[in-house]
Every structure is written in C-alpha cells, then in structure tokens.
Protein backbone atom coordinates (compact mmCIF):
# COMPACT_ATOMS: atom_id res chain seq x y z
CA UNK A 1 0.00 0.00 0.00
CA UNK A 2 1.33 2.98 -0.92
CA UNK A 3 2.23 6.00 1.84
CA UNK A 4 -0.07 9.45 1.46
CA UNK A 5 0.86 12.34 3.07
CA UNK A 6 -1.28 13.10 6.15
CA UNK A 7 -1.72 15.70 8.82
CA UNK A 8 -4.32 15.73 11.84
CA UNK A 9 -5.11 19.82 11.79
CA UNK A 10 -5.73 19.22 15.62
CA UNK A 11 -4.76 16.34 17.36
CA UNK A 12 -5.30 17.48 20.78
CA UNK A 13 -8.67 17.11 20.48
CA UNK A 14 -8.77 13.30 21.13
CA UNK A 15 -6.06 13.50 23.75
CA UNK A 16 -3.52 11.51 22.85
CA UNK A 17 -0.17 12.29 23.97
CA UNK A 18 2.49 12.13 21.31
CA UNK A 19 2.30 11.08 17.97
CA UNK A 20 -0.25 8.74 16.82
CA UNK A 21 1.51 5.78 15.66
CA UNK A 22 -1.87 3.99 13.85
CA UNK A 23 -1.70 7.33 11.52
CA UNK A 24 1.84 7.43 11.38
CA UNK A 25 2.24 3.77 9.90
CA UNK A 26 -0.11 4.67 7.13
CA UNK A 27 1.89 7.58 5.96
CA UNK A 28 3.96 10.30 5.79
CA UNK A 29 1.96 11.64 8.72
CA UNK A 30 2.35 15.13 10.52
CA UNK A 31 -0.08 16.37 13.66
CA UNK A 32 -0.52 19.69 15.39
CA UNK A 33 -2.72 19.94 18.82
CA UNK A 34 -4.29 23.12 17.38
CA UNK A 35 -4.96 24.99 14.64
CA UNK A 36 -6.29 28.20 13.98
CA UNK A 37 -7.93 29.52 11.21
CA UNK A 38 -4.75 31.51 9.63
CA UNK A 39 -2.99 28.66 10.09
CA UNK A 40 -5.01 25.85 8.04
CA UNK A 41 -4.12 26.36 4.33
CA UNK A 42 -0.47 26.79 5.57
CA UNK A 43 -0.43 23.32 7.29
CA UNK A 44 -2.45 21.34 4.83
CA UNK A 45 -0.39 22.79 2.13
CA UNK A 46 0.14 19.66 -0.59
CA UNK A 47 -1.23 17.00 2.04
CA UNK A 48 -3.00 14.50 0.18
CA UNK A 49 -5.24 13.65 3.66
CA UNK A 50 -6.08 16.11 6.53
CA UNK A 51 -7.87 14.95 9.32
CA UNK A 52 -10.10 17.28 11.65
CA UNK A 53 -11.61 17.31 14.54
CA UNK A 54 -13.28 20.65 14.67
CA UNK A 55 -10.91 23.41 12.13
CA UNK A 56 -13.33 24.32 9.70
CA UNK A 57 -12.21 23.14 5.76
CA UNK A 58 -14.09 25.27 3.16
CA UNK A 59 -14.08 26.56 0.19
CA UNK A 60 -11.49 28.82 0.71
CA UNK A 61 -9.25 25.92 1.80
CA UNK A 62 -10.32 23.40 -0.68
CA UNK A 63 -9.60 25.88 -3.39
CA UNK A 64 -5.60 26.48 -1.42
CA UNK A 65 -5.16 23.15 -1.62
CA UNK A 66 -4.84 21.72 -4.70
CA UNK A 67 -3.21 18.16 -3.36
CA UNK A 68 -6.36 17.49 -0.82
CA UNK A 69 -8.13 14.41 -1.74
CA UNK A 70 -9.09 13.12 1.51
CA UNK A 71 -11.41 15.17 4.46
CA UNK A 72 -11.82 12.84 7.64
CA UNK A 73 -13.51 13.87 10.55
CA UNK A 74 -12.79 13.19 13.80
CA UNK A 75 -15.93 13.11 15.16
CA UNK A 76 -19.57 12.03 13.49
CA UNK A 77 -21.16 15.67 12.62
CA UNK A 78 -19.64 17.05 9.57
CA UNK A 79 -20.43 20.26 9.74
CA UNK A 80 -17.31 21.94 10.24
CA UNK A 81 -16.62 20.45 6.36
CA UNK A 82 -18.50 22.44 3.25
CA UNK A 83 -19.35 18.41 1.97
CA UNK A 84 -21.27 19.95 -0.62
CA UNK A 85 -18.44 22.10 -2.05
CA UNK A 86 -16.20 18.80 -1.74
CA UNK A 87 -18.66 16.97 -4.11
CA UNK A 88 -18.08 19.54 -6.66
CA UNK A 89 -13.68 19.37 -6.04
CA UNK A 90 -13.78 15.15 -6.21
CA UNK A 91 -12.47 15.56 -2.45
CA UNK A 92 -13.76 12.35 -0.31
CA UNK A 93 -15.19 13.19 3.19
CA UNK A 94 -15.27 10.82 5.58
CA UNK A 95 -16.47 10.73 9.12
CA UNK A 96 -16.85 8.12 11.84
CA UNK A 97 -20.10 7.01 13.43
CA UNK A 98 -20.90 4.83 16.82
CA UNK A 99 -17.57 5.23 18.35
CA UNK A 100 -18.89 7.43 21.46
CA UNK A 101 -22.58 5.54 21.82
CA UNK A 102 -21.67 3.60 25.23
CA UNK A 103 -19.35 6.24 26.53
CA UNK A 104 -22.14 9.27 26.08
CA UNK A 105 -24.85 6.95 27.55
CA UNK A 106 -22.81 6.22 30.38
CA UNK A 107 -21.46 9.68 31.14
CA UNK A 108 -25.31 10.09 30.82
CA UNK A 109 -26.06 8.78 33.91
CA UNK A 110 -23.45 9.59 35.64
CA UNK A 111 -23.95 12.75 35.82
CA UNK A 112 -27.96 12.50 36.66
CA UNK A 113 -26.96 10.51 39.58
CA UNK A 114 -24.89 13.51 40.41
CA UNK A 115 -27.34 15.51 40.53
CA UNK A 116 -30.51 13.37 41.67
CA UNK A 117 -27.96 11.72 44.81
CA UNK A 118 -26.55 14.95 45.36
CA UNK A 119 -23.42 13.67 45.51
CA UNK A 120 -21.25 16.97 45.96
CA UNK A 121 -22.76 17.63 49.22
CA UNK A 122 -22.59 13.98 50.78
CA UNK A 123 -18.65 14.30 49.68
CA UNK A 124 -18.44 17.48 51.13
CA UNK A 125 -20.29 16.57 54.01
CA UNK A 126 -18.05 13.45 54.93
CA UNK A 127 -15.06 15.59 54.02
CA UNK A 128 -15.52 18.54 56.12
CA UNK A 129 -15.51 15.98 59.68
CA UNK A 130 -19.25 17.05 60.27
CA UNK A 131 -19.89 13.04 59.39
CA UNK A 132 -17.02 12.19 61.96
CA UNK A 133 -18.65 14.25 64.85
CA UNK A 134 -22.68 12.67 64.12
CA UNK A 135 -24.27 11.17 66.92
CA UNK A 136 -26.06 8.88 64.16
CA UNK A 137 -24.74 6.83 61.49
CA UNK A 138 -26.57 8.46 58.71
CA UNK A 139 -27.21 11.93 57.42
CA UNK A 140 -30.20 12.85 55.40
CA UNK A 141 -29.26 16.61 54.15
CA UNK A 142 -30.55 16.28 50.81
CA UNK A 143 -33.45 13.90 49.65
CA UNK A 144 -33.03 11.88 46.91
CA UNK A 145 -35.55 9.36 44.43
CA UNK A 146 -35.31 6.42 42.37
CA UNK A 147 -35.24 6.50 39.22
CA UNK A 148 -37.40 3.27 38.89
CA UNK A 149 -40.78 3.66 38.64
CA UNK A 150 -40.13 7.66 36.84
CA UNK A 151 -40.81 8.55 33.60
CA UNK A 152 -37.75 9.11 31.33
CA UNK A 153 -38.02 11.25 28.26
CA UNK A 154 -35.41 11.21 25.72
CA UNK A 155 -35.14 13.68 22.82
CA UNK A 156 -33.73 12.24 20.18
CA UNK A 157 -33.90 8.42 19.43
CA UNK A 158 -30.81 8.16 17.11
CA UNK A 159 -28.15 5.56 18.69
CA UNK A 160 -27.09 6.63 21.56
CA UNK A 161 -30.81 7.93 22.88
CA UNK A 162 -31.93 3.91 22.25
CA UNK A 163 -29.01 3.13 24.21
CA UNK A 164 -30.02 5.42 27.09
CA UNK A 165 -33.72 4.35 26.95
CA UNK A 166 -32.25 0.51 27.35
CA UNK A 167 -30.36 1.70 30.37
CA UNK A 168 -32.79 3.49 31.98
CA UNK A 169 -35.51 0.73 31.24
CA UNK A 170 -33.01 -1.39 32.89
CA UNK A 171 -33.45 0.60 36.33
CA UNK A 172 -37.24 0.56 36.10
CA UNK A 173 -37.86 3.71 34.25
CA UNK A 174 -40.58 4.26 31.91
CA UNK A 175 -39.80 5.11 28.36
CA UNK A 176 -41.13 7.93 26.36
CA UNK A 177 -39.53 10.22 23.32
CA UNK A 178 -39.66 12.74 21.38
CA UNK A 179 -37.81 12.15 17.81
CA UNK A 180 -36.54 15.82 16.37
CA UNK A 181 -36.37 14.24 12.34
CA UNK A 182 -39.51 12.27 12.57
CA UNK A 183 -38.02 9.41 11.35
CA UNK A 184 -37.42 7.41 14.34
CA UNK A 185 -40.67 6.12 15.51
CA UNK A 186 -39.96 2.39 15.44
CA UNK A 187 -38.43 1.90 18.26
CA UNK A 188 -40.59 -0.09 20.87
CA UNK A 189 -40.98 2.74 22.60
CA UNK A 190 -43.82 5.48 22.99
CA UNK A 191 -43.70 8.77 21.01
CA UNK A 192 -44.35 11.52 22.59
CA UNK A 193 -44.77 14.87 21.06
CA UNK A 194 -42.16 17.60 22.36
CA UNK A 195 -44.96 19.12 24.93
CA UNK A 196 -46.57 16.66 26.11
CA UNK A 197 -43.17 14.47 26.67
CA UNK A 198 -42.27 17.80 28.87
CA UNK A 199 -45.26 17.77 30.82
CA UNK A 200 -44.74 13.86 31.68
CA UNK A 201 -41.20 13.01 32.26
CA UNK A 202 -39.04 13.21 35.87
CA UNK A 203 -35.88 12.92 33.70
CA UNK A 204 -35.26 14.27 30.24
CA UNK A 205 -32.65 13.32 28.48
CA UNK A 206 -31.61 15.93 24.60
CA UNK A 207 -29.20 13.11 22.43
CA UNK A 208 -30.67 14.88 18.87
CA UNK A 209 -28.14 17.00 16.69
CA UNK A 210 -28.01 20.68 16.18
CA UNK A 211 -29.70 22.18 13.11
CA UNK A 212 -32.57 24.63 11.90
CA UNK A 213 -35.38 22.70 13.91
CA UNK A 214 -33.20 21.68 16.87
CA UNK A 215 -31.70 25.33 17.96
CA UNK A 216 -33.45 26.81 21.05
CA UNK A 217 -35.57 23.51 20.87
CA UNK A 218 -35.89 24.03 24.78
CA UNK A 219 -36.27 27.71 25.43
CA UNK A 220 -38.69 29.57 28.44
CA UNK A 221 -41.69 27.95 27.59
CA UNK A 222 -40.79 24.84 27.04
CA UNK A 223 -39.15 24.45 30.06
CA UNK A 224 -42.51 26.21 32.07
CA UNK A 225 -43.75 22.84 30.85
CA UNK A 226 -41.53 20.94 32.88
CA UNK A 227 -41.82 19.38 36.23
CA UNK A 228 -40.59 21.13 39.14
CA UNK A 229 -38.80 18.00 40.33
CA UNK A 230 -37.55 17.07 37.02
CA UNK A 231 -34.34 16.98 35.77
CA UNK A 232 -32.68 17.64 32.30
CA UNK A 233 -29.60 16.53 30.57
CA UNK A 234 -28.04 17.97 27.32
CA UNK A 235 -25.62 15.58 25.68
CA UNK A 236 -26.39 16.85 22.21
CA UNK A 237 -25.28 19.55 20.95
CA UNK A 238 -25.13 22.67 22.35
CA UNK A 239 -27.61 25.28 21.22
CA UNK A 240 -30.24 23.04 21.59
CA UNK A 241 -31.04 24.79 25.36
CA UNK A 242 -31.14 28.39 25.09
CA UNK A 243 -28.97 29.06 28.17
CA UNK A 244 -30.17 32.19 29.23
CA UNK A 245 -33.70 30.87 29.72
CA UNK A 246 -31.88 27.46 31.50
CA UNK A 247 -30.13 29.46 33.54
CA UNK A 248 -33.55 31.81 34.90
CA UNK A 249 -35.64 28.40 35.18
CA UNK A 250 -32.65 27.01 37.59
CA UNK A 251 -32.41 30.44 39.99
CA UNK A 252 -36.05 30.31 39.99
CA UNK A 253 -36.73 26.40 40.42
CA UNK A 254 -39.05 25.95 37.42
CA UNK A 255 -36.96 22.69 37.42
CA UNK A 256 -34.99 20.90 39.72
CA UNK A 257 -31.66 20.67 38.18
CA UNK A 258 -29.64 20.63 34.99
CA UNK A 259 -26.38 18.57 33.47
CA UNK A 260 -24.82 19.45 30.51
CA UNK A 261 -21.77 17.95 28.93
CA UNK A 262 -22.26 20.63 25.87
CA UNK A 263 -22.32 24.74 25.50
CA UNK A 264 -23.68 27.28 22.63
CA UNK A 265 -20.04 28.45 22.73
CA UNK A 266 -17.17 25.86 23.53
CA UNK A 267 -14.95 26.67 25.64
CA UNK A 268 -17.68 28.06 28.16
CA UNK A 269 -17.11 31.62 28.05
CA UNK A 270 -16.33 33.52 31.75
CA UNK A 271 -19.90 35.62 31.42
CA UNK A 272 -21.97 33.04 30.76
CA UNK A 273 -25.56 32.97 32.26
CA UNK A 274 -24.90 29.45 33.30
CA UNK A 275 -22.01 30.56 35.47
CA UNK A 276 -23.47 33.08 37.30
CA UNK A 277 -26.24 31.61 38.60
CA UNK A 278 -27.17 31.54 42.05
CA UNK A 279 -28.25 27.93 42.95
CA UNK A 280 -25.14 26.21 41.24
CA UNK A 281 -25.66 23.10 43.46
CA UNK A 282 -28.59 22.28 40.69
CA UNK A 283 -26.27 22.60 38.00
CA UNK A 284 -23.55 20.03 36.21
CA UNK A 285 -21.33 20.94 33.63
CA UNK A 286 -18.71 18.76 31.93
CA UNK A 287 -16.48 20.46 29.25
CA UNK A 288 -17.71 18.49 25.82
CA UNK A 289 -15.95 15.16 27.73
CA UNK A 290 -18.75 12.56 27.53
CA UNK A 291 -17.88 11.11 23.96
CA UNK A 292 -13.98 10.34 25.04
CA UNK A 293 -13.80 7.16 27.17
CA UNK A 294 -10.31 6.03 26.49
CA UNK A 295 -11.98 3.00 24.80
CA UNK A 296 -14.34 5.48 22.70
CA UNK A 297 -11.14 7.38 21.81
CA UNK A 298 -9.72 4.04 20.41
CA UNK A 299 -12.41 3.38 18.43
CA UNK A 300 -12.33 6.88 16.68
CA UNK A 301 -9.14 6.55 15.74
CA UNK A 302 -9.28 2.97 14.51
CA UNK A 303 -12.68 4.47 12.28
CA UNK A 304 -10.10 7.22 10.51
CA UNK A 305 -7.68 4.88 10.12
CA UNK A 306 -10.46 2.20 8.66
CA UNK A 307 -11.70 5.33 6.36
CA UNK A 308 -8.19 6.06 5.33
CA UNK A 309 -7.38 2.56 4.47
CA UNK A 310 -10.35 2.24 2.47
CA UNK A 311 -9.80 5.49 0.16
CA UNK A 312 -6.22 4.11 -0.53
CA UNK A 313 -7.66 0.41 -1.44
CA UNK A 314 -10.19 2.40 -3.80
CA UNK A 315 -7.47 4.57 -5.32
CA UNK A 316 -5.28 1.61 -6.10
CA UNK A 317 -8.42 -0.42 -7.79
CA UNK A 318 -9.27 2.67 -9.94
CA UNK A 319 -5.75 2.97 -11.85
C-alpha cells in the first residue's frame, strides 16, 4: 500500500499524547494539537489527507489546496466540512459514526446521579468531619428518588438515545420520546410529542443534533412545561437549550436541576448565564468530555484509520 501524506489539523482534540503511531504507519503523517484559522491552508499545504476534529475546511481551503483528496472527521457531525463544495472538487469526506454511543450513555447517567444523589454535598459533608462528629450513622441533608418507577423522556432516538432508553428501562424507568427528524418512531418505545413528553417526564434526556429545527428547541416555555422535580440533561449539541432561559428556570426552580456535557459556545465563556447563577448546586457541567472514554477514543481513531485505508484500497483499484 502505498504511503499518502497526512496531517491531523488538531490532534489534541482526542487527547492523545504524542504522535499517533496507527496514523503514522499509514503515511507520511504530521499532527498539530491546534490549529487556527490563519494557520489551516499553511499546514495542509500539498497534504493529500487532513484529518479534523473541529478546524473548519471550506471553500477557501479546498480551493488552497490543490493536493487534498481526503477530508476525515474526527468526530460524526460534519459540519465543520463544506461536503457539498467537496462533491463539486472530487475531495472524499469521511467521518466516523458509533464510536462514542456507550461512553455518552454512560457519562449520561453519571452525571444524573450527580445531581438526583446529590453527591457533591454527601462528599463534602463526609469531608468537612461534620460526618465524623454525628451522633447517628446516617445523614439525610438532601433527599433523593429512584429513578425506577419515573418517567424518562429522551429527545432524540438516534443511537445513543436507544441506548439510554435501554439503560434506563433497565433501572425501572418508563420510556417515552420525542424524535426531532420524525423518522425514528420504530423503536418499541412510545412517542411523545415535544410538549406533552415535557409535561410527563421526571428525567429528560436531549441526544438529537443541532440544526434549523433543533436550535433553542428548549427555550422559556418549554421548560414552564416541565416538572418542578424534574431533571434535564443535554448531551447533544449545544444550542439546543437556550442558556439564558436554562439558567432563569434554575435560579427560579421551574426545574430541579440541569447537566450538561455541551455549550452554545465551547470553551464556556467567563460571562456566561450558566455561570453566574445563584443555585449552582442544581447545575452540572462537563467540558464536551462525555464522547472520550479512552476505549471510545480508540475506536475513533481505529474508524479514521479504517476510512483512510479504504480510500487508498479504492485509489489503487481505480488505476
């Protein structure tokens, strides 16, 4: 098999210390942790591959870069590639799906539980000595439920929401959802629409992608719809909770508390509404880390590699 040249525009993103060896045995491979958008023409230069994570390859670049034959993404959206625009230049784009489905549902849960068992405080609790000086052996500071016998919305049925709804059947839950496309709806499961599955649920649970139907999907009102006991989780996309309104409804306790794992604007910036709210015990935030298990973050970069290997069979059987 012959050796392409390849760079990863920003390796960093997958966290991976040093060079990747799976990329470098396929190639004449080059990484950078970052890139910036000056910077992208410059480092793709005659690379016959470039792999992304998030630095944005356009037209601009496509037309810079006369050697670029290969696009893959580092990640399953491919939105930060003008795919369209790559049609028209013969440039293959390539992205990897179902890498991150176990590690998102899990992180999933994890970080309801934080919320629902309110886990900070018992930690803090034992940790101060307050525990050590009880006259009983328990302490019951902050209530907590079961999650059996609740009903748990999910919005968004694609992969990883069926994997959530078989976890949280698992645990007793009930299973309703809402699907954003309208073309999941055979799932075994009951559909909901958006309203109504607001009205109903204790836990709600956003897995759907970002686009023109999904941005501010959860704004004020819907939200006013809510329980005031339930609880909501964005693993999505960001944008799909207008934060502003999320972070009234949580000073205000339209709803109980809130875990996200993604933000409008990544990284979080310093004046957001989110972190200047008052209650922060009812709010969880994880910086965009559910997606990398280290055995997710395998699987990624066994996908490019998989992708990569396949455009190079494909070019050989075409000459």
């Amino acid at each position: 098999m012959r050796k392409p040249s390849i760079v990863f525009l920003d390796a960093g993103t997958v966290g991976i210390k040093g060079k990747i060896r799976t990329f470098d045995e396929l190639g004449i491979y080059t990484q950078y942790d970052i890139t910036i958008p000056g910077e992208t023409i410059g480092r793709i230069a005659d690379n016959e591959i470039v792999i992304t994570n998030k630095v944005i390859i356009g037209r601009e670049v496509m037309d810079a870069c006369s050697g670029l034959k290969l696009v893959c993404i580092a990640a399953t959206g491919t939105n930060n590639v003008d795919v369209h625009y790559a049609r028209e230049k013969s440039i293959t784009v390539k992205n990897v799906t179902g890498y991150s489905t176990d590690s998102v549902a899990q992180s999933a849960f994890s970080m309801l539980f934080y919320l629902m068992h309110s886990s900070y405080y018992y930690d803090a609790y034992v940790k101060s000595g307050e525990y050590s000086h009880s006259r009983i052996f328990t302490h019951h500071g902050r209530e907590f439920n079961e999650i059996s016998g609740k009903t748990f919305g999910i919005i968004g049925m694609g992969a990883i929401g069926k994997r959530v709804a078989e976890i949280a059947a698992a645990f007793g839950s009930r299973i309703v959802y809402y699907s954003t496309s309208g073309k999941n709806r055979n799932t075994g499961y009951e559909h909901l629409d958006l309203p109504d599955l607001l009205k109903v649920s204790d836990i709600i649970s956003i897995h759907c992608p970002l686009n023109e139907n999904t941005k501010d999907l959860i704004d004020s009102e819907h939200l006013s719809l809510m329980k005031p006991s339930a609880y909501l989780l964005n693993l999505g996309r960001g944008g799909i909770v207008n934060e502003t309104d999320l972070a009234h409804a949580l000073d205000n306790d339209v709803i109980a508390g809130a875990a996200l794992d993604v933000m409008t604007q990544e990284p979080i910036p310093a004046d957001s509404p989110l972190t200047g709210i008052s209650r922060k015990h009812k709010l969880f935030i994880t910086p965009h880390i559910a997606w990398a298990s280290i055995e997710a973050r395998k699987r990624l970069i066994e996908g490019i590699a998989g992708n990569i290997r396949e455009y190079l069979k494909t070019e050989v059987s075409s000459q």
